[in-house]
PDB file of N, CA and C in Angstrom:
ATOM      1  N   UNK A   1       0.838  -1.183   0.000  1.00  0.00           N
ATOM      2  CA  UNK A   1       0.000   0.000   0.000  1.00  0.00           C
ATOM      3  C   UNK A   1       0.883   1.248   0.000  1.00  0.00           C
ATOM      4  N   UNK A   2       0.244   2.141  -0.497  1.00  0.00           N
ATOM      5  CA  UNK A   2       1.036   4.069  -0.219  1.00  0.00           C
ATOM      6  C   UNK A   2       1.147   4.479   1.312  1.00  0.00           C
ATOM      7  N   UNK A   3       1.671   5.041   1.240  1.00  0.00           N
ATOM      8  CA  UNK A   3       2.055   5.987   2.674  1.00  0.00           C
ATOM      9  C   UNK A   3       0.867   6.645   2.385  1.00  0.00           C
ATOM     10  N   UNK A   4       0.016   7.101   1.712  1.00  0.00           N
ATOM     11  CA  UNK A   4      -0.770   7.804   1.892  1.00  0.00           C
ATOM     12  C   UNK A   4      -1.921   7.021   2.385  1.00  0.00           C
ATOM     13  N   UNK A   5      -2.170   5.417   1.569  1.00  0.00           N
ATOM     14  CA  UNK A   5      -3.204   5.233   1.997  1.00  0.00           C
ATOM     15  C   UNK A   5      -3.179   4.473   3.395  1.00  0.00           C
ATOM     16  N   UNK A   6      -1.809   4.369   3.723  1.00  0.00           N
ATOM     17  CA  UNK A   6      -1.189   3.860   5.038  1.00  0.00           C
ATOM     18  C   UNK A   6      -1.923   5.066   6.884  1.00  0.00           C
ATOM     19  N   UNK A   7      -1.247   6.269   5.736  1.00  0.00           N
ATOM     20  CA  UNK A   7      -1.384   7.292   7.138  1.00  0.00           C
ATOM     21  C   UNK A   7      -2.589   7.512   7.253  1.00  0.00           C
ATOM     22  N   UNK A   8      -3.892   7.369   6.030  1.00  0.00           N
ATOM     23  CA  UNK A   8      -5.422   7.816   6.204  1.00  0.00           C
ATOM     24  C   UNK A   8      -6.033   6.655   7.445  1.00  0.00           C
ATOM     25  N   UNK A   9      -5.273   5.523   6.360  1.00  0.00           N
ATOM     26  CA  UNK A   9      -5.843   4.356   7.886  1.00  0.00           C
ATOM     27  C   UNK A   9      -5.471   4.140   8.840  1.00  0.00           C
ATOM     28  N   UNK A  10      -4.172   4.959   9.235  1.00  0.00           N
ATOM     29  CA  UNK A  10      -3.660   5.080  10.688  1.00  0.00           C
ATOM     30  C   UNK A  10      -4.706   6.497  11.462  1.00  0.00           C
ATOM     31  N   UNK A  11      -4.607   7.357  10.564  1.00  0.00           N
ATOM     32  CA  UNK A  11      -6.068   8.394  11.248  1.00  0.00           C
ATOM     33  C   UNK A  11      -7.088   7.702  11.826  1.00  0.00           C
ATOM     34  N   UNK A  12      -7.925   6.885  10.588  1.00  0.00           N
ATOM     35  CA  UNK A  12      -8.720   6.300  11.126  1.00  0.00           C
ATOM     36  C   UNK A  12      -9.044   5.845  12.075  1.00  0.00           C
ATOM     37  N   UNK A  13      -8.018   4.814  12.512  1.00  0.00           N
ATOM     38  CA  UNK A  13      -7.425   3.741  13.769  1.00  0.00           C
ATOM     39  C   UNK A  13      -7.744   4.788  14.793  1.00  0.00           C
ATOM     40  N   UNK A  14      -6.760   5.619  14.598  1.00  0.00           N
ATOM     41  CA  UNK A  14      -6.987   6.871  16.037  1.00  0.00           C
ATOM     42  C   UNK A  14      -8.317   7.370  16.416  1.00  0.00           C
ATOM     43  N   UNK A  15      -8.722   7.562  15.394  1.00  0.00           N
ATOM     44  CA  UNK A  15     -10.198   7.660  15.566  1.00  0.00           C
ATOM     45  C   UNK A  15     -10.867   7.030  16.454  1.00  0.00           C
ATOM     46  N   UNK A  16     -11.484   6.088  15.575  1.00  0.00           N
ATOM     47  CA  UNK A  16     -11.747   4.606  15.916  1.00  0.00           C
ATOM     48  C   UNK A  16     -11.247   4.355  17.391  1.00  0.00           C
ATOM     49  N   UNK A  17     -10.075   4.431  17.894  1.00  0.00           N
ATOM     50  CA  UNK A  17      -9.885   3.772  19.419  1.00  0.00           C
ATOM     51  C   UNK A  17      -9.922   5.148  20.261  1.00  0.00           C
ATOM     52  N   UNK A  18     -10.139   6.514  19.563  1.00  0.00           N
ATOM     53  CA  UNK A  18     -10.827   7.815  20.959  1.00  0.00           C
ATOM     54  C   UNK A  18     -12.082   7.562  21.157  1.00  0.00           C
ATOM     55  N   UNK A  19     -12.444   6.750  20.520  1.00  0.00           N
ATOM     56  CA  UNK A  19     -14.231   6.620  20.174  1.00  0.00           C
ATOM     57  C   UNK A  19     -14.359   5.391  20.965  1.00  0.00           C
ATOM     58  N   UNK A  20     -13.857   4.670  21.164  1.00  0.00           N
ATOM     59  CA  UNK A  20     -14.104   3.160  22.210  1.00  0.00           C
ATOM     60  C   UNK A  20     -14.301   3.335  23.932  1.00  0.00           C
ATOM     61  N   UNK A  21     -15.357   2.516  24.196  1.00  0.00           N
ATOM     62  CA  UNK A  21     -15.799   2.593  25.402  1.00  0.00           C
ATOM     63  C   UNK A  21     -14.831   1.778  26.397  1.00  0.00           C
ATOM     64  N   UNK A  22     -14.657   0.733  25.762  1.00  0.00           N
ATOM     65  CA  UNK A  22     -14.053  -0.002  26.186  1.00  0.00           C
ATOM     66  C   UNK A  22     -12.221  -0.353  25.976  1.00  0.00           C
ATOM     67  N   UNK A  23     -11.626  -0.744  26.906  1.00  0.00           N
ATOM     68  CA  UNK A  23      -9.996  -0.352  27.233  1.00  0.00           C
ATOM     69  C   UNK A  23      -9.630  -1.446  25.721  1.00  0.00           C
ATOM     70  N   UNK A  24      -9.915  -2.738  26.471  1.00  0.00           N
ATOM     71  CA  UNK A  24      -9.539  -3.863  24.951  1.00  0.00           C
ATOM     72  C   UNK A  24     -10.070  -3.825  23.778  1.00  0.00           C
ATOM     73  N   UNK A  25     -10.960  -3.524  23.763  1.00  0.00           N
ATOM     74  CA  UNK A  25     -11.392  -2.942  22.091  1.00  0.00           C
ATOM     75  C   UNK A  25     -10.400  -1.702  21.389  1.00  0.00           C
ATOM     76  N   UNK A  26      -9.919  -1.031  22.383  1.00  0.00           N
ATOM     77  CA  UNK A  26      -8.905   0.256  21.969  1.00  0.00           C
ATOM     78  C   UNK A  26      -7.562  -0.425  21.846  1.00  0.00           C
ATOM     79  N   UNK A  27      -7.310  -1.243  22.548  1.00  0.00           N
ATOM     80  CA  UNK A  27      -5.650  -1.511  22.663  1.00  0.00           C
ATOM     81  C   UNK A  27      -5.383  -2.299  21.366  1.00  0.00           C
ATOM     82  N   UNK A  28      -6.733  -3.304  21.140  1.00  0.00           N
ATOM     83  CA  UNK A  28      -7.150  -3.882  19.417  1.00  0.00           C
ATOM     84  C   UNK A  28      -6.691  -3.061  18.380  1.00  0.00           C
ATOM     85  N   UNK A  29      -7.524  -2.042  18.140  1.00  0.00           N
ATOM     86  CA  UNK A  29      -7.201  -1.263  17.946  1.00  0.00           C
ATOM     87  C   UNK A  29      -5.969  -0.215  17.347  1.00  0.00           C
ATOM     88  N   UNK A  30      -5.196   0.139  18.536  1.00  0.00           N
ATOM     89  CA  UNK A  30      -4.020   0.419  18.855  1.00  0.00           C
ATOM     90  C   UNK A  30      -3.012  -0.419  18.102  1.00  0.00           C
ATOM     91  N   UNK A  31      -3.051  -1.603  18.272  1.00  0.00           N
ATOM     92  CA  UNK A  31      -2.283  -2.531  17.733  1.00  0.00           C
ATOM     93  C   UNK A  31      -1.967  -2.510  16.586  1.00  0.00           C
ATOM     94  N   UNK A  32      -3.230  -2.358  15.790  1.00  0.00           N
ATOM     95  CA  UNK A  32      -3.786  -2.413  14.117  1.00  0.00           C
ATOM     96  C   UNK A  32      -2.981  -0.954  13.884  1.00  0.00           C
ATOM     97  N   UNK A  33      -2.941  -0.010  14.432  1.00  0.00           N
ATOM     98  CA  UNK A  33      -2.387   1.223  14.118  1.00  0.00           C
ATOM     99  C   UNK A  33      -1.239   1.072  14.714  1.00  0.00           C
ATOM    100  N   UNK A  34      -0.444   0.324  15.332  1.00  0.00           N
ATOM    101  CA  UNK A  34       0.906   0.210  15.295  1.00  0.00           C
ATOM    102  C   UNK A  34       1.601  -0.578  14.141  1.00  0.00           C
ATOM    103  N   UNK A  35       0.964  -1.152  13.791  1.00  0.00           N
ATOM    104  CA  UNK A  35       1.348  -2.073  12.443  1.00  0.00           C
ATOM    105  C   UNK A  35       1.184  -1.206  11.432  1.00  0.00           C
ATOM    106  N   UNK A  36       0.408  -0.418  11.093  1.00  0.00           N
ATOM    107  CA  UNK A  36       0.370   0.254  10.289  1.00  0.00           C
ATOM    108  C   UNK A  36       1.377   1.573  10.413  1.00  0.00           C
ATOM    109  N   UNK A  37       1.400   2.252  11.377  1.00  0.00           N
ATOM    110  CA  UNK A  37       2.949   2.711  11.226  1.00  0.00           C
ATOM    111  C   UNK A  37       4.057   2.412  11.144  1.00  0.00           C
ATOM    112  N   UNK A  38       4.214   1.305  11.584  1.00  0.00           N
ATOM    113  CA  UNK A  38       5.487   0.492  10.974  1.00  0.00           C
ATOM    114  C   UNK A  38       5.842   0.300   9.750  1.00  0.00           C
ATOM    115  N   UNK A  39       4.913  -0.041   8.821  1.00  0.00           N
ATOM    116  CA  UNK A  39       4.483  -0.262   7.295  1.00  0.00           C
ATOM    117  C   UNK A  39       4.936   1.300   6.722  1.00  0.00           C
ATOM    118  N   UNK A  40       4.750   2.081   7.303  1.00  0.00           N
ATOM    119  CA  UNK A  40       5.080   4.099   6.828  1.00  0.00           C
ATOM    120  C   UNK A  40       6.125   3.951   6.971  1.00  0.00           C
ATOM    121  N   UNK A  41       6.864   3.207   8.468  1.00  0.00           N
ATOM    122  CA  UNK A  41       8.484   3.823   9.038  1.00  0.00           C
ATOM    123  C   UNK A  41       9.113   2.548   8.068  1.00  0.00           C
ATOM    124  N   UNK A  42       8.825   1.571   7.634  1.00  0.00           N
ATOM    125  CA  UNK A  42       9.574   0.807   6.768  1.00  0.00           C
ATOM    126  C   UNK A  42      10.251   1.247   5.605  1.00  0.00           C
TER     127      UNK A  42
END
């Protein structure tokens, strides 16, 4: 994938886990958007 369409779905992610009620649904989350910055910093 692009860095671009990398960093939109790392926004997302952030999104997505300020918006969670719950701690493990966010850290899910979190995770998915750590992988995905990794994929940018690669």
């Amino acid at each position: 994938m692009s860095n671009t369409k990398q960093l939109q779905k790392l926004k997302n992610l952030n999104v997505k886990a300020e918006k969670c009620l719950t701690r493990d649904k966010a850290q899910k989350i979190l995770i998915k958007a750590n992988k995905a910055q990794s994929k940018i910093n690669f």
